[in-house]
PDB file of N, CA and C in Angstrom:
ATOM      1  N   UNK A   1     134.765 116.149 110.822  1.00  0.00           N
ATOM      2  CA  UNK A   1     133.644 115.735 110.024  1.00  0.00           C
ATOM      3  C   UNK A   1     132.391 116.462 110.517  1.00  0.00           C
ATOM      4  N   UNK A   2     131.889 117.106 109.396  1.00  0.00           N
ATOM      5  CA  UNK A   2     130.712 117.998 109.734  1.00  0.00           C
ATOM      6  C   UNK A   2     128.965 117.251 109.307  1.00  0.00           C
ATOM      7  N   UNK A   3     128.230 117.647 109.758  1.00  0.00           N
ATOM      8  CA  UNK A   3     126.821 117.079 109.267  1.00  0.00           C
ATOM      9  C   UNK A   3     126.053 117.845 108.839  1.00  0.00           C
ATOM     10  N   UNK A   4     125.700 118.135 107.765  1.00  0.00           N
ATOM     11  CA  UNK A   4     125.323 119.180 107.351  1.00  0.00           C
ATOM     12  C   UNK A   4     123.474 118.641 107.014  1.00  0.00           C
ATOM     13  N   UNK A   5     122.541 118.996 107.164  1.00  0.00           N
ATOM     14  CA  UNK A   5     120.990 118.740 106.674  1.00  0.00           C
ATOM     15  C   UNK A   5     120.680 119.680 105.538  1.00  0.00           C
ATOM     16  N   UNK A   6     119.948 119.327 104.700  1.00  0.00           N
ATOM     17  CA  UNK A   6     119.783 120.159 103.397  1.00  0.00           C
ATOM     18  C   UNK A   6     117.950 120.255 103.779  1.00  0.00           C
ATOM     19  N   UNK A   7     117.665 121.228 104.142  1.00  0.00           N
ATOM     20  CA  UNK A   7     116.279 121.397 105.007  1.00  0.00           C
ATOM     21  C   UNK A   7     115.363 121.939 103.639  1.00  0.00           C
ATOM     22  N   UNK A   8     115.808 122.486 102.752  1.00  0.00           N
ATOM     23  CA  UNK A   8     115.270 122.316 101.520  1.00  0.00           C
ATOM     24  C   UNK A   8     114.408 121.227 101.261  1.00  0.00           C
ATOM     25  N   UNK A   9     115.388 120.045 101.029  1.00  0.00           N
ATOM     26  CA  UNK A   9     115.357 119.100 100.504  1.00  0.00           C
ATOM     27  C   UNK A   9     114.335 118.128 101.290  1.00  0.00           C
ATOM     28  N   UNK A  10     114.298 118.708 102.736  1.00  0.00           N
ATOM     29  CA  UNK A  10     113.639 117.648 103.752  1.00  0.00           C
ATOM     30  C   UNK A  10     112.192 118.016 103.959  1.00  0.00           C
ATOM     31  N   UNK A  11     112.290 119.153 103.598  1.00  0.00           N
ATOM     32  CA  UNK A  11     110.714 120.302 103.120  1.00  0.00           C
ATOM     33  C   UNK A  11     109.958 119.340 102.159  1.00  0.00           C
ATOM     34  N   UNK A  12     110.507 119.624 101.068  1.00  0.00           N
ATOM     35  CA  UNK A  12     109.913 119.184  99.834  1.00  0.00           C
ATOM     36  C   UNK A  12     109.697 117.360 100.125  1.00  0.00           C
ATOM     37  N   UNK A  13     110.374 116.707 100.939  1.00  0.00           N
ATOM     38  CA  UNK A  13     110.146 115.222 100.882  1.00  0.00           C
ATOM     39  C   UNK A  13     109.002 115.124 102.282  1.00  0.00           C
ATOM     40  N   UNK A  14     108.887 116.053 102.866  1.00  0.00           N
ATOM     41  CA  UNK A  14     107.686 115.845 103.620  1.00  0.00           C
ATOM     42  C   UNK A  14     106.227 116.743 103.028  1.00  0.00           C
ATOM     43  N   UNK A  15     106.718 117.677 101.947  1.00  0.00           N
ATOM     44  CA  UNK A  15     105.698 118.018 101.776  1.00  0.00           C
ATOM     45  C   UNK A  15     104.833 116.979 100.624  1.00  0.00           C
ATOM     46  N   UNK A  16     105.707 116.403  99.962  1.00  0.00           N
ATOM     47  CA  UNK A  16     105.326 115.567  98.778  1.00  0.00           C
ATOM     48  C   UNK A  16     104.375 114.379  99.384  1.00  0.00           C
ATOM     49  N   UNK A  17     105.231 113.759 100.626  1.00  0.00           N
ATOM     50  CA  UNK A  17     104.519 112.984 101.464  1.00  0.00           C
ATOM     51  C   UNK A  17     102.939 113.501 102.215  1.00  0.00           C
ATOM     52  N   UNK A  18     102.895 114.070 102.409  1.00  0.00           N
ATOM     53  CA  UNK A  18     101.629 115.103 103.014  1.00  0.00           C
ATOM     54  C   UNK A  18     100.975 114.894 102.069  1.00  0.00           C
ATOM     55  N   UNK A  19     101.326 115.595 100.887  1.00  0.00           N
ATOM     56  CA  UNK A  19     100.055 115.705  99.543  1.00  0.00           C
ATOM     57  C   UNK A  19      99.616 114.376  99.418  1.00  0.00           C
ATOM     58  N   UNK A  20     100.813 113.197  99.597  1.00  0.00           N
ATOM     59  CA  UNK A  20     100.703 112.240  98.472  1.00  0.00           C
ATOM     60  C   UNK A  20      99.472 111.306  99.430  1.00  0.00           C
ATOM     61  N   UNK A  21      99.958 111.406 100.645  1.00  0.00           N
ATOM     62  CA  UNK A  21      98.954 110.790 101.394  1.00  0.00           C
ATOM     63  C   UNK A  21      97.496 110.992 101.878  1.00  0.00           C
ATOM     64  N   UNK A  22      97.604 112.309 101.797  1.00  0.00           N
ATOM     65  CA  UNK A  22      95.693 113.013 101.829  1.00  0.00           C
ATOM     66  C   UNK A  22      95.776 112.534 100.704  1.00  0.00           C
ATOM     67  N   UNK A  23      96.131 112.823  98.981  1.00  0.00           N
ATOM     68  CA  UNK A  23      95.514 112.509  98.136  1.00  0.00           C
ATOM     69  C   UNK A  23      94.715 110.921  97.935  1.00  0.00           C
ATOM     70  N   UNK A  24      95.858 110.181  98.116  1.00  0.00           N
ATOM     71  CA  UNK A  24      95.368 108.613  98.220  1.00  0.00           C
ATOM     72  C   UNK A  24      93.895 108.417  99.294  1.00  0.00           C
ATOM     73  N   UNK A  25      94.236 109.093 100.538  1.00  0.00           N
ATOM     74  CA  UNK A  25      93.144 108.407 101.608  1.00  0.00           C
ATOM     75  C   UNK A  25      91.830 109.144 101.004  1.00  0.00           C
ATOM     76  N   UNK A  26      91.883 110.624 100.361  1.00  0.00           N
ATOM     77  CA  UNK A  26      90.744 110.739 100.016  1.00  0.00           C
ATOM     78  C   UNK A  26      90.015 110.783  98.443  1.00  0.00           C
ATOM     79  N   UNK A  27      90.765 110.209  97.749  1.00  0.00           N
ATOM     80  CA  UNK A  27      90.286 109.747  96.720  1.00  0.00           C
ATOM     81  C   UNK A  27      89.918 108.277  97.095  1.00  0.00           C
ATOM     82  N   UNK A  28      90.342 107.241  98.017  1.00  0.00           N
ATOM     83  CA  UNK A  28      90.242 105.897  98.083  1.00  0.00           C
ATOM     84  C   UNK A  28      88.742 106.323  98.833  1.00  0.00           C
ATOM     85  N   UNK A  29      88.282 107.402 100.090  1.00  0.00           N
ATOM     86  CA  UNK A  29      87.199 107.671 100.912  1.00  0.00           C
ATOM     87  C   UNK A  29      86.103 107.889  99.856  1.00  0.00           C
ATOM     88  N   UNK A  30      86.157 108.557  98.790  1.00  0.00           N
ATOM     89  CA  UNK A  30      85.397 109.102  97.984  1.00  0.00           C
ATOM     90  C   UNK A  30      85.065 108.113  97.117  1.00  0.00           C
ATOM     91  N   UNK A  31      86.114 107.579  96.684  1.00  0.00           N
ATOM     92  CA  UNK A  31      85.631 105.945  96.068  1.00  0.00           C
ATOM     93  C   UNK A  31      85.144 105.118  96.531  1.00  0.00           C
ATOM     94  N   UNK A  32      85.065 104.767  98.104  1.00  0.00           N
ATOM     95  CA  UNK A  32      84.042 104.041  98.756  1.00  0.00           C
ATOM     96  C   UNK A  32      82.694 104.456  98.561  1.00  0.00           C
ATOM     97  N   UNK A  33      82.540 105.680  98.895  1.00  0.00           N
ATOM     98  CA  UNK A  33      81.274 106.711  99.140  1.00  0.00           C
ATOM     99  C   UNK A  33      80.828 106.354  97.699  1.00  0.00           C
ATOM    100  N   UNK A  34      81.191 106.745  96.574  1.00  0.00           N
ATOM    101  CA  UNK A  34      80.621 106.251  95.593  1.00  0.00           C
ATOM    102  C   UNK A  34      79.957 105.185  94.988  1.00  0.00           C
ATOM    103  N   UNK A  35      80.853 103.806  95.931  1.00  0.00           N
ATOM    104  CA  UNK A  35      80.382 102.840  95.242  1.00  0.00           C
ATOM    105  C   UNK A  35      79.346 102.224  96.281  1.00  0.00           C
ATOM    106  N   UNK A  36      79.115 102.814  97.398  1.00  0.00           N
ATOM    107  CA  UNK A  36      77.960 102.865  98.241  1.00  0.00           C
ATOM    108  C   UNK A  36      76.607 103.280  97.235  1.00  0.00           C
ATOM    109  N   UNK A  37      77.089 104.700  96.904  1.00  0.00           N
ATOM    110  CA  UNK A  37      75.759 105.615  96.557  1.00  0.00           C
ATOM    111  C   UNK A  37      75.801 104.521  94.768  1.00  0.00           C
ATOM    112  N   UNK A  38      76.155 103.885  94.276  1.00  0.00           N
ATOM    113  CA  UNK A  38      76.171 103.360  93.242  1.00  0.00           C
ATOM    114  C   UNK A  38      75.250 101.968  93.539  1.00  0.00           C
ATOM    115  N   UNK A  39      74.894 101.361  94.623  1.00  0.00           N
ATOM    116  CA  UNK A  39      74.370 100.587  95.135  1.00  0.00           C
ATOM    117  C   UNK A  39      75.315  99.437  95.488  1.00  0.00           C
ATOM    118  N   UNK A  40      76.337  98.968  95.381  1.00  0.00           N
ATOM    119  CA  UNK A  40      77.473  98.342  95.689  1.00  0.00           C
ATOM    120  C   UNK A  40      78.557  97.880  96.528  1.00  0.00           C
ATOM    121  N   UNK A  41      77.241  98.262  97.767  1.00  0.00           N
ATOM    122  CA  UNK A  41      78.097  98.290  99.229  1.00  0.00           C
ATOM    123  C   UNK A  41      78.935  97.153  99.144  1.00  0.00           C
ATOM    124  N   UNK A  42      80.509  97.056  99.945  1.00  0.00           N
ATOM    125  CA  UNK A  42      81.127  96.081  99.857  1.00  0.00           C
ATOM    126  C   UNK A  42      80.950  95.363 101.249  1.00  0.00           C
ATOM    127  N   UNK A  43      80.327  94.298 101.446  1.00  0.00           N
ATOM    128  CA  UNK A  43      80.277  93.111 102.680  1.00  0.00           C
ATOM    129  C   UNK A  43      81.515  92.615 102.429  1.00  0.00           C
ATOM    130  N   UNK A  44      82.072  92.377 103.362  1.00  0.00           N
ATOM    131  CA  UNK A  44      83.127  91.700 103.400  1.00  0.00           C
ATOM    132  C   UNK A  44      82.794  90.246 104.830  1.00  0.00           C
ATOM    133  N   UNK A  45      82.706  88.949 104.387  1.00  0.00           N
ATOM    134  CA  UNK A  45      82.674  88.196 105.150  1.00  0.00           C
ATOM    135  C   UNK A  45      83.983  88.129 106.090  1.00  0.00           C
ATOM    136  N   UNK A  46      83.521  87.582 107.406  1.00  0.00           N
ATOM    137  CA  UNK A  46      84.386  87.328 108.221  1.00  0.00           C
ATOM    138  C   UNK A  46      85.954  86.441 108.242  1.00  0.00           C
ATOM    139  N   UNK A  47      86.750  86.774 108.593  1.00  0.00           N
ATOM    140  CA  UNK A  47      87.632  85.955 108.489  1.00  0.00           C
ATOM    141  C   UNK A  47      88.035  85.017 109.571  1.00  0.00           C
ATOM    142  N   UNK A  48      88.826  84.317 109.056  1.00  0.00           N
ATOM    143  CA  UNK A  48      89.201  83.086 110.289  1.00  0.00           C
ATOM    144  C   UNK A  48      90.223  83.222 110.721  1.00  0.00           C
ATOM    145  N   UNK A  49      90.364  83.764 112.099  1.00  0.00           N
ATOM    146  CA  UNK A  49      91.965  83.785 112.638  1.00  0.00           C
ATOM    147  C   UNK A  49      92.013  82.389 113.576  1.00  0.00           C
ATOM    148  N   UNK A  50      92.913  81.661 113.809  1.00  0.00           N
ATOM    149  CA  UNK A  50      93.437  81.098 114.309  1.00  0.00           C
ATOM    150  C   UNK A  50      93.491  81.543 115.678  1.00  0.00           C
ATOM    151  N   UNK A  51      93.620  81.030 117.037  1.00  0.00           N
ATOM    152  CA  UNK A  51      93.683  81.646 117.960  1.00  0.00           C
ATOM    153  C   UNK A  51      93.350  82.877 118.576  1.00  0.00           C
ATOM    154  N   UNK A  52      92.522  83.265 117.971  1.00  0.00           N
ATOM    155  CA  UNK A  52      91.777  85.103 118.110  1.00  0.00           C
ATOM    156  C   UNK A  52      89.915  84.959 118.096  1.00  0.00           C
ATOM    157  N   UNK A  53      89.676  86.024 118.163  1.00  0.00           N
ATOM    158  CA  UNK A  53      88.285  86.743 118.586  1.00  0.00           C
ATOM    159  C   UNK A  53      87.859  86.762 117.236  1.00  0.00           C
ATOM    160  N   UNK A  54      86.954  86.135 116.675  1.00  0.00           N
ATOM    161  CA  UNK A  54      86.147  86.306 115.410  1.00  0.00           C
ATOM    162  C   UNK A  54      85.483  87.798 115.918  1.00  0.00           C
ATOM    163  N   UNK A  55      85.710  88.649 115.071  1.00  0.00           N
ATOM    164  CA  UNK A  55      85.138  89.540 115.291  1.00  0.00           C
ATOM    165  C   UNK A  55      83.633  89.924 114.932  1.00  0.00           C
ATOM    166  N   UNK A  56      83.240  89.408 113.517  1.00  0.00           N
ATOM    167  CA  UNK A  56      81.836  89.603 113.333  1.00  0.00           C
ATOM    168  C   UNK A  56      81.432  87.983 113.008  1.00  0.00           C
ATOM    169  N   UNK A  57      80.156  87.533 113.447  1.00  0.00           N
ATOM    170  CA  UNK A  57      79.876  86.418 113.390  1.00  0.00           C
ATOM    171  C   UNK A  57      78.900  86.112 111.961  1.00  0.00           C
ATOM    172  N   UNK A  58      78.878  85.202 112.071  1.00  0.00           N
ATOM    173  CA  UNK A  58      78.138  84.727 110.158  1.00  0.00           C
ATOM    174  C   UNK A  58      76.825  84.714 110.159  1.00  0.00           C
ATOM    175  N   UNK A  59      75.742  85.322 111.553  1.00  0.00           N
ATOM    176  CA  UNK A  59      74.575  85.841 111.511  1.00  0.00           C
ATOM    177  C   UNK A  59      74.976  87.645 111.067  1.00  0.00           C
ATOM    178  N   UNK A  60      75.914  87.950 111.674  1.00  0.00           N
ATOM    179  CA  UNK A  60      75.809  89.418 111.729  1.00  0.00           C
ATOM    180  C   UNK A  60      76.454  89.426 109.814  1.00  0.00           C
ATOM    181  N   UNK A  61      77.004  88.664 109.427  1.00  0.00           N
ATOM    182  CA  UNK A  61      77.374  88.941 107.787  1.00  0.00           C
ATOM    183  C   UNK A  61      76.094  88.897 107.354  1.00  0.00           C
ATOM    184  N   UNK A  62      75.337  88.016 107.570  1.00  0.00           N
ATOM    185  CA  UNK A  62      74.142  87.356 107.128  1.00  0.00           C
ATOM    186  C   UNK A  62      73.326  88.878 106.831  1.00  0.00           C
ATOM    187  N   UNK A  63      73.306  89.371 108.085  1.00  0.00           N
ATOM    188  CA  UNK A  63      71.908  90.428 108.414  1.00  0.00           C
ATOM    189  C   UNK A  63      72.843  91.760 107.425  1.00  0.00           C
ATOM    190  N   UNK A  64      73.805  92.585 108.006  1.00  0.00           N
ATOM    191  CA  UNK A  64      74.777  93.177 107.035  1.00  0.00           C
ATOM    192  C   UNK A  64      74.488  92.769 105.438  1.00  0.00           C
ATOM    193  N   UNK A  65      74.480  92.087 104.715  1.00  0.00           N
ATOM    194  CA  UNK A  65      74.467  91.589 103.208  1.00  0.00           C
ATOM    195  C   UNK A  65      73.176  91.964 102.992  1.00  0.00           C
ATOM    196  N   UNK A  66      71.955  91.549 104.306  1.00  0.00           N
ATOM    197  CA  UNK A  66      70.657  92.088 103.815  1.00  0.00           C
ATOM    198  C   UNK A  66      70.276  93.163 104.059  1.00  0.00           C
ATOM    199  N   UNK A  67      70.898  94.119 105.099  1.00  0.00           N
ATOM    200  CA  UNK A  67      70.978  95.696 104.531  1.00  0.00           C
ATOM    201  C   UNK A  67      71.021  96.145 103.760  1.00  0.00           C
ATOM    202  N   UNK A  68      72.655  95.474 103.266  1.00  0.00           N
ATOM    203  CA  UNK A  68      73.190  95.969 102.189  1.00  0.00           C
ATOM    204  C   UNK A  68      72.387  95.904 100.854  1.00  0.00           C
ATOM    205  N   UNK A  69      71.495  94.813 100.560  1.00  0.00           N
ATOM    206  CA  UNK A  69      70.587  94.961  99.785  1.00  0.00           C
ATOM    207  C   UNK A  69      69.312  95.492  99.817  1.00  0.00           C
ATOM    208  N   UNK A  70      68.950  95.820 101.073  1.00  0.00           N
ATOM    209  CA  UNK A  70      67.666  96.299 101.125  1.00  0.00           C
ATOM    210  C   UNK A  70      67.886  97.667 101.214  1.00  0.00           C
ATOM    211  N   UNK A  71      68.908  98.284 101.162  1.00  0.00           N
ATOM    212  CA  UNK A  71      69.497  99.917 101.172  1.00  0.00           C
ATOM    213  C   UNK A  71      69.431  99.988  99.808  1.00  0.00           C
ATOM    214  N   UNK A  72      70.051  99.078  98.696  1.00  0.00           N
ATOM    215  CA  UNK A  72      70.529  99.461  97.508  1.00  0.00           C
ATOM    216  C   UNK A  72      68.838  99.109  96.968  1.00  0.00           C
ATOM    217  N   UNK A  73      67.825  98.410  97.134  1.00  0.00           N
ATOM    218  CA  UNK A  73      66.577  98.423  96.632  1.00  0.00           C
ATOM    219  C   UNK A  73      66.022  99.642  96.817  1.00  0.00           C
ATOM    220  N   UNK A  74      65.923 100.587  97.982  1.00  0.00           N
ATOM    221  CA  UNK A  74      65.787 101.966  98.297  1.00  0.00           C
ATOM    222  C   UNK A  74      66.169 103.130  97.459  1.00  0.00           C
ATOM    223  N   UNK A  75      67.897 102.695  96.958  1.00  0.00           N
ATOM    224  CA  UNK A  75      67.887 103.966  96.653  1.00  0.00           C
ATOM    225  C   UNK A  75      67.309 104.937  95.182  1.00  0.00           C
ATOM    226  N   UNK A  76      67.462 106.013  95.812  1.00  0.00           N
ATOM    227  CA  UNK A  76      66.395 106.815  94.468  1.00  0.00           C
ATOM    228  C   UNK A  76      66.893 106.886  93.253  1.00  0.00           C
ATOM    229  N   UNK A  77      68.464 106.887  93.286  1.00  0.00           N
ATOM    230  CA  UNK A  77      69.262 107.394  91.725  1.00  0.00           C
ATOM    231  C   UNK A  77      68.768 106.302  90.705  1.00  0.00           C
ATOM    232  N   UNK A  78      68.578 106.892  89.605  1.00  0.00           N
ATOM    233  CA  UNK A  78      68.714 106.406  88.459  1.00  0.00           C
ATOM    234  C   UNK A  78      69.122 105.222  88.124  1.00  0.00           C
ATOM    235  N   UNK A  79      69.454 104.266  87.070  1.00  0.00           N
ATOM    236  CA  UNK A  79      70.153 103.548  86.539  1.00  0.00           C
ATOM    237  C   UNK A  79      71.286 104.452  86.038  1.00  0.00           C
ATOM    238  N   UNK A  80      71.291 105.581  85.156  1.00  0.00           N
ATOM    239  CA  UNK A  80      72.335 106.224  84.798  1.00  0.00           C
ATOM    240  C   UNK A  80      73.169 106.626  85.797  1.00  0.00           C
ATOM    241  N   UNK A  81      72.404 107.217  87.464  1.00  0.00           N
ATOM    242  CA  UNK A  81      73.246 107.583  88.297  1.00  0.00           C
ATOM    243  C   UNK A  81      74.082 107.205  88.526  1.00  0.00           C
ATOM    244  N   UNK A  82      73.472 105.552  89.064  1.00  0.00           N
ATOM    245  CA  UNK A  82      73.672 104.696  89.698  1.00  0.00           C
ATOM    246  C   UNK A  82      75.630 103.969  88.779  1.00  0.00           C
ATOM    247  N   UNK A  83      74.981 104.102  87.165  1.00  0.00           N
ATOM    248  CA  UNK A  83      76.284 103.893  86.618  1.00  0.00           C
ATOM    249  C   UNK A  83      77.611 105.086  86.337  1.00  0.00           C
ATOM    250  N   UNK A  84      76.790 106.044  86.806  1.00  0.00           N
ATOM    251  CA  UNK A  84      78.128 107.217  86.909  1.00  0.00           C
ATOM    252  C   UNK A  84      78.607 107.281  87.886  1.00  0.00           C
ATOM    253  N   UNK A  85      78.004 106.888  88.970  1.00  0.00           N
ATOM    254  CA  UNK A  85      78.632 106.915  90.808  1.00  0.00           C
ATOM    255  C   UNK A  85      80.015 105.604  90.595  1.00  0.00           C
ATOM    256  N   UNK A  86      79.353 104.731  89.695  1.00  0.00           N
ATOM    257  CA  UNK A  86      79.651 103.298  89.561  1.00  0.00           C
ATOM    258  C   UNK A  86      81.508 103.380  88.948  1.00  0.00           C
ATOM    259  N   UNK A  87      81.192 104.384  88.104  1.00  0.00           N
ATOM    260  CA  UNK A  87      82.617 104.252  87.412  1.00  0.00           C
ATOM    261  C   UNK A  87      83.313 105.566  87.816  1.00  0.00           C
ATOM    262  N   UNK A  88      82.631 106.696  88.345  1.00  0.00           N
ATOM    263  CA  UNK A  88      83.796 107.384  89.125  1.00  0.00           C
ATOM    264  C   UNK A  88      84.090 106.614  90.589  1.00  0.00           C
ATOM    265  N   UNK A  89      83.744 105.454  90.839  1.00  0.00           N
ATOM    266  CA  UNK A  89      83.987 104.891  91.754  1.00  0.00           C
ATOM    267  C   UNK A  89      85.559 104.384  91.303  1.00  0.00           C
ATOM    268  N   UNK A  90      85.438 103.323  90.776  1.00  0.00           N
ATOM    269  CA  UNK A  90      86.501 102.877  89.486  1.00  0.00           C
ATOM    270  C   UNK A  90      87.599 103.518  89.402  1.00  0.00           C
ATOM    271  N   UNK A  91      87.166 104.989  88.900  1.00  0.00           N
ATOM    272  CA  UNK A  91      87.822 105.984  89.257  1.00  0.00           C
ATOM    273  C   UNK A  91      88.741 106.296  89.960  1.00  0.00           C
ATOM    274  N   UNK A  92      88.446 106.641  90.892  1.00  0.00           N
ATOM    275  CA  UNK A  92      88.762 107.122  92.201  1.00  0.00           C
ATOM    276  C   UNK A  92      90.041 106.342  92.453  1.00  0.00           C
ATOM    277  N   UNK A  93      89.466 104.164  92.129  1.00  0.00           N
ATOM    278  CA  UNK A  93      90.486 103.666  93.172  1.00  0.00           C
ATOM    279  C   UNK A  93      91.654 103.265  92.233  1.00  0.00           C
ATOM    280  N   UNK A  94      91.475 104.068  90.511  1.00  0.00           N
ATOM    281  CA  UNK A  94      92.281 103.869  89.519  1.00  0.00           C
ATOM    282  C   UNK A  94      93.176 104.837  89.520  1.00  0.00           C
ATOM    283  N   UNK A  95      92.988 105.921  90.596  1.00  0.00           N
ATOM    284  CA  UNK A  95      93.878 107.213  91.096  1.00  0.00           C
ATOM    285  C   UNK A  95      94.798 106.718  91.856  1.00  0.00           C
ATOM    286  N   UNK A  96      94.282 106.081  93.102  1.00  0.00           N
ATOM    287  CA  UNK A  96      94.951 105.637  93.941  1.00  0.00           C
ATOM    288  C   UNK A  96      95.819 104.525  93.840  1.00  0.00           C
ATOM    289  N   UNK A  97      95.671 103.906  92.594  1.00  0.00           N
ATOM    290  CA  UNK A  97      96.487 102.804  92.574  1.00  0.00           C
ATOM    291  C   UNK A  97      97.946 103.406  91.731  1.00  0.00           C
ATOM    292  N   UNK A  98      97.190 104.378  90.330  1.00  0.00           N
ATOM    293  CA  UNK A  98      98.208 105.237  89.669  1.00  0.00           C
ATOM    294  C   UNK A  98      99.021 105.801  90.760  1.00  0.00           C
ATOM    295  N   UNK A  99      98.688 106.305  91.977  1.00  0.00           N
ATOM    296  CA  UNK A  99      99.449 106.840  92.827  1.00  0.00           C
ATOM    297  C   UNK A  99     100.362 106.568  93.887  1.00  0.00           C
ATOM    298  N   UNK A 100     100.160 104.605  93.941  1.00  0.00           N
ATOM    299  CA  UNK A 100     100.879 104.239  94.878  1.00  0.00           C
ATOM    300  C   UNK A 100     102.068 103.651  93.745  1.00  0.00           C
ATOM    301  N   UNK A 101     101.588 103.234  92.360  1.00  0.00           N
ATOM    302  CA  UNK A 101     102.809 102.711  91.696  1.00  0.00           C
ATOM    303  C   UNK A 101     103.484 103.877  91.279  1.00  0.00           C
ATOM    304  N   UNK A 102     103.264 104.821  90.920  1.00  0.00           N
ATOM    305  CA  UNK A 102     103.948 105.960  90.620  1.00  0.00           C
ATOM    306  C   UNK A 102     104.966 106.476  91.732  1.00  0.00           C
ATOM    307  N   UNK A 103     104.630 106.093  92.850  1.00  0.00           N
ATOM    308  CA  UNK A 103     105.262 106.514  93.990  1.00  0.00           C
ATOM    309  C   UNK A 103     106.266 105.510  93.902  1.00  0.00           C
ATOM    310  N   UNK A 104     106.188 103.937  94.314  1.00  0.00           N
ATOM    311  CA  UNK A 104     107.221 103.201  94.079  1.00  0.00           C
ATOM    312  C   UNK A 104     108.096 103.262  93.070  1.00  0.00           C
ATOM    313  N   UNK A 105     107.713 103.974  91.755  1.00  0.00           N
ATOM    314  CA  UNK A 105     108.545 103.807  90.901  1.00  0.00           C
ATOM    315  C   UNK A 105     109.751 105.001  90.947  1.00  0.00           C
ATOM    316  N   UNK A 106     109.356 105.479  91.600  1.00  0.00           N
ATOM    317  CA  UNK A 106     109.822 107.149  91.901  1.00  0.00           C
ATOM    318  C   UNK A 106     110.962 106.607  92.958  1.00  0.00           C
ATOM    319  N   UNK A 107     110.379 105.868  93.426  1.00  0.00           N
ATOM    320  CA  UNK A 107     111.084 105.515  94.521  1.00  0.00           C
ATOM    321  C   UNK A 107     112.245 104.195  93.942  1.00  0.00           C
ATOM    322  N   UNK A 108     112.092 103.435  93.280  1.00  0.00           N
ATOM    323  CA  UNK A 108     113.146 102.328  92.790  1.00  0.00           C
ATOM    324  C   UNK A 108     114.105 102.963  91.258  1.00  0.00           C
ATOM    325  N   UNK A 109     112.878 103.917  90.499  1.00  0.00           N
ATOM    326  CA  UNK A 109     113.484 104.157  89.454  1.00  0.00           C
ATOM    327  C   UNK A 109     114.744 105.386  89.500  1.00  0.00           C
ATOM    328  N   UNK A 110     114.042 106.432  90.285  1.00  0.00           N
ATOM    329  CA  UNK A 110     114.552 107.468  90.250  1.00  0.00           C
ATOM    330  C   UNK A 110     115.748 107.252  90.931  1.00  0.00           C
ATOM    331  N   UNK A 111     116.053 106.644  91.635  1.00  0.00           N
ATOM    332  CA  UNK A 111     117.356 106.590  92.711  1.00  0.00           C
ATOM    333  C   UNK A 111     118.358 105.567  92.059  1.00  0.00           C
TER     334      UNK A 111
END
């Protein structure tokens, strides 16, 4: 009994992987960045772990949220900008989602 590798085949499934994964992380990076520059920073409050280190405390959300708004009162773009940053934001994470179900399906359908 011989073992043979089809290195072709192992090319193309790491190269697909390579693409597929820069593509996602930087369309998802670029979609953040956008919906920053759109005025839309995302705060995310703290969570509650059970037995663990709260990591950010509910003064530091507090002060964070009022950055976050006193950055987006600052910025210079437009209203129009502001709504084109807004929906290639949208965008972006409507790539990344096309790209992770497309992948699963590739992956359940095709096989």
């Amino acid at each position: 009994m011989s073992v043979t590798i089809d290195w072709f085949a192992f090319i193309q499934v790491f190269a697909a992987a390579l693409i597929g994964a820069t593509a996602i992380v930087t369309f998802y990076a670029l979609g953040l960045r956008l919906l920053v520059r759109s005025g839309h920073a995302p705060v995310v409050s703290p969570a509650e772990f059970t037995d663990a280190i709260t990591v950010i405390t509910e003064k530091e959300a507090r002060r964070a949220a009022k950055q976050a708004a006193k950055a987006a009162k600052k910025n210079p773009l437009t209203d129009a900008q502001k709504r084109i940053s807004l929906v290639g934001a949208y965008g972006c994470f409507a790539v990344c989602a096309v790209a992770v179900i497309g992948g699963i399906l590739v992956i359940v359908v095709g096989h």
